[in-house]
C-alpha atoms as a PDB file:
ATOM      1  CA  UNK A   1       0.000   0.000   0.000  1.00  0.00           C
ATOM      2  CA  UNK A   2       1.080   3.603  -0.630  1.00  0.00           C
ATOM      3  CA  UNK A   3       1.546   5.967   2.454  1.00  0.00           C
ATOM      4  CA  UNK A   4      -1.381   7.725   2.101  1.00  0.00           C
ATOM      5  CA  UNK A   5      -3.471   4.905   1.623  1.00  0.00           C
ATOM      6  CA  UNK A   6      -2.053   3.346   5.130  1.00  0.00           C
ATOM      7  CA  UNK A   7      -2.844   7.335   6.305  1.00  0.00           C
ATOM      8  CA  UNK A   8      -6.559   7.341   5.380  1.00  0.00           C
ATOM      9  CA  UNK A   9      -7.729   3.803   6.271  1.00  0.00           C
ATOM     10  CA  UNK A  10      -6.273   4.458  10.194  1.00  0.00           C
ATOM     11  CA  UNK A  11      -8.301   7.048  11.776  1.00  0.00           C
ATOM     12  CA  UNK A  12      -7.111   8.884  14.549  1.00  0.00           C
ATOM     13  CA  UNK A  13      -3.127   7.901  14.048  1.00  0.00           C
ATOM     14  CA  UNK A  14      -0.825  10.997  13.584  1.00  0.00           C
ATOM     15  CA  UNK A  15       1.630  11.322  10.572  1.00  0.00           C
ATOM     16  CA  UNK A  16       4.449  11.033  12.704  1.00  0.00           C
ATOM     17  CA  UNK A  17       3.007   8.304  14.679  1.00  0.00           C
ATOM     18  CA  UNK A  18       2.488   6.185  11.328  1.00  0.00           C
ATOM     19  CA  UNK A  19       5.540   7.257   9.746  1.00  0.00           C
ATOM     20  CA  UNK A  20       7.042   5.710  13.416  1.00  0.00           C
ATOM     21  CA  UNK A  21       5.073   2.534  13.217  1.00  0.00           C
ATOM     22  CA  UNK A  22       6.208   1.940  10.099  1.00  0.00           C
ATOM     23  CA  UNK A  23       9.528   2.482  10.211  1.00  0.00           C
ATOM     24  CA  UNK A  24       9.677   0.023  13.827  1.00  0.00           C
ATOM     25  CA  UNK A  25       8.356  -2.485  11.317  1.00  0.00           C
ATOM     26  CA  UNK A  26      10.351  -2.395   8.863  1.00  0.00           C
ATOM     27  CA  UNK A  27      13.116  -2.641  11.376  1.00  0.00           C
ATOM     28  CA  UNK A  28      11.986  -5.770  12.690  1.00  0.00           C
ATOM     29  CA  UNK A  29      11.333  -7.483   9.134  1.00  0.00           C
ATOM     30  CA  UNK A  30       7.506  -6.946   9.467  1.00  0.00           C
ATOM     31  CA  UNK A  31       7.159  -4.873   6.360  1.00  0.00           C
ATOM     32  CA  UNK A  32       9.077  -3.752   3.352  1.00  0.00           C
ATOM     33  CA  UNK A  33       9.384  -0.319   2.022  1.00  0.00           C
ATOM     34  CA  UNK A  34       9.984   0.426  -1.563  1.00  0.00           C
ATOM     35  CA  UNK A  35      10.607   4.120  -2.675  1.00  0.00           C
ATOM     36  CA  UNK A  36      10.598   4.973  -6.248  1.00  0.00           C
ATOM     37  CA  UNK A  37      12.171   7.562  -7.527  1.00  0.00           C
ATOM     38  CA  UNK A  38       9.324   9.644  -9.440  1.00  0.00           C
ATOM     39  CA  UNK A  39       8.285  13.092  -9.412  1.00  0.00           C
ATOM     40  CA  UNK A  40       5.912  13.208  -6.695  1.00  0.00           C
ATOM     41  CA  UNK A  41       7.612  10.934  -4.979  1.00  0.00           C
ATOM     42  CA  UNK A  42       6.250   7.115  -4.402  1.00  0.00           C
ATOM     43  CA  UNK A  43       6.679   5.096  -1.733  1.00  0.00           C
ATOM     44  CA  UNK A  44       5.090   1.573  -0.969  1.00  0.00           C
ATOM     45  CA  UNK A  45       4.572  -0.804   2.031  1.00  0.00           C
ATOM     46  CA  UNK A  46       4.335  -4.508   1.672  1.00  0.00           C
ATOM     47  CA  UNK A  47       4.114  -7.008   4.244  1.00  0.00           C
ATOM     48  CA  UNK A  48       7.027  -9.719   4.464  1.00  0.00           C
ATOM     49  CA  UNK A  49       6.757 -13.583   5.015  1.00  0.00           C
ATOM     50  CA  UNK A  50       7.006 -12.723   8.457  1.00  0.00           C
ATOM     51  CA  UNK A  51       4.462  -9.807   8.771  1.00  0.00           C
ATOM     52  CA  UNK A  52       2.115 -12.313   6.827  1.00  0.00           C
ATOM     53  CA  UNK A  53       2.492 -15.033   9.665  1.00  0.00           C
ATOM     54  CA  UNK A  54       1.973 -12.509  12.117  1.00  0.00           C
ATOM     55  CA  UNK A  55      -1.297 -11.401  10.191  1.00  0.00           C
ATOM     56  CA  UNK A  56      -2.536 -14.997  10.817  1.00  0.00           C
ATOM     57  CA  UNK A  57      -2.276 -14.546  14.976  1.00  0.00           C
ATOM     58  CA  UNK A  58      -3.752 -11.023  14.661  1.00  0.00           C
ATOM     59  CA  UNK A  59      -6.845 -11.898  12.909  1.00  0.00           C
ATOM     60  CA  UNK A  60      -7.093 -14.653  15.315  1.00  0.00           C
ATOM     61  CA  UNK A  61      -6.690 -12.037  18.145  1.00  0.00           C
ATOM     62  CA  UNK A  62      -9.458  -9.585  15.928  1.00  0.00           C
ATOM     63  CA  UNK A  63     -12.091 -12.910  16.067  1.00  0.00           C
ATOM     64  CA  UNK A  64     -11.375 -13.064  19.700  1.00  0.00           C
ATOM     65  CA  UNK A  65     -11.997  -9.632  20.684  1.00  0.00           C
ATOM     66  CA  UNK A  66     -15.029  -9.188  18.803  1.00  0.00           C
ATOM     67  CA  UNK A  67     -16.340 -12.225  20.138  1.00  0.00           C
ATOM     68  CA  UNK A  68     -16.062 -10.975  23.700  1.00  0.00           C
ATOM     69  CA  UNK A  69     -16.737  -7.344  23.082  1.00  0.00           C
ATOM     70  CA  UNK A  70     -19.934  -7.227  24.998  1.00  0.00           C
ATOM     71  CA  UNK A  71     -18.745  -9.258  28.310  1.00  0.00           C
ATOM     72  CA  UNK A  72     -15.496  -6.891  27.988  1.00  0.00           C
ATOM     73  CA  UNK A  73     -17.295  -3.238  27.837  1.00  0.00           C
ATOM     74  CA  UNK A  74     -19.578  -4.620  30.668  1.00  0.00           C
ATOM     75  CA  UNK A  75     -16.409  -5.751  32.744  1.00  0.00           C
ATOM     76  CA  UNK A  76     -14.699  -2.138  32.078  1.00  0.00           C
ATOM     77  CA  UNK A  77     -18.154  -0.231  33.014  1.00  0.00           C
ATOM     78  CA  UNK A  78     -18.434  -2.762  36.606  1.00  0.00           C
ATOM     79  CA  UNK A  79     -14.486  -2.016  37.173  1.00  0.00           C
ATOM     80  CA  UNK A  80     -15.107   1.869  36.299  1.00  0.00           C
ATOM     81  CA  UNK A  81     -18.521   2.205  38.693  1.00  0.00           C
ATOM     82  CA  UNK A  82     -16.382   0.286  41.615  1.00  0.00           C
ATOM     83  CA  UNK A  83     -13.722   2.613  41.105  1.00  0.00           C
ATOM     84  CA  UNK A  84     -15.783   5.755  41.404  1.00  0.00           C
ATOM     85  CA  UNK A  85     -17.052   4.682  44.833  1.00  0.00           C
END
C-alpha cells in the first residue's frame, strides 16, 4: 500500500506516529518499504513472510476480541462504577 493509503484507512493515528510505526516495522522485518524515484515521490509498504504469519495470529486475536466485546465493555463499566465509589 502507498503511504497515504495506510494514512486514510487508520483514523485517529498521527503522521508522525504512522511514519514511526512503520519504520519500527520495517526494522523488525515486518514490512518492506519500496521508494521509487518519481516526481511526486512514491513510496510503498508490503508485508514480508514474516508480517504475513503474524497477520494470521492477529486476525485470530481480531475474532477473539469481537467475540467478547460485549462481556469486555460490561467488565470495564463494573471495574469503572467500583472505582468511582
Amino acid at each position: 500500500m502507498r503511504y497515504t493509503e495506510l494514512q486514510r484507512s487508520i483514523e485517529g493515528m498521527s503522521q508522525r506516529m504512522l511514519t514511526h510505526t512503520l519504520r519500527q516495522l520495517q526494522r523488525d522485518g515486518v514490512v518492506v518499504r519500496d521508494a521509487y524515484a518519481e516526481v511526486p515521490p512514491r513510496v510503498e509498504y508490503a508485508l514480508t513472510d514474516l508480517g504475513t504469519s503474524l497477520l494470521d495470529a492477529v486476525t485470530v486475536l481480531i475474532d477473539w476480541a469481537g467475540s467478547h466485546h460485549d462481556e469486555i465493555c460490561a467488565n470495564r463499566a463494573g471495574y469503572d462504577e467500583l472505582r468511582e465509589e
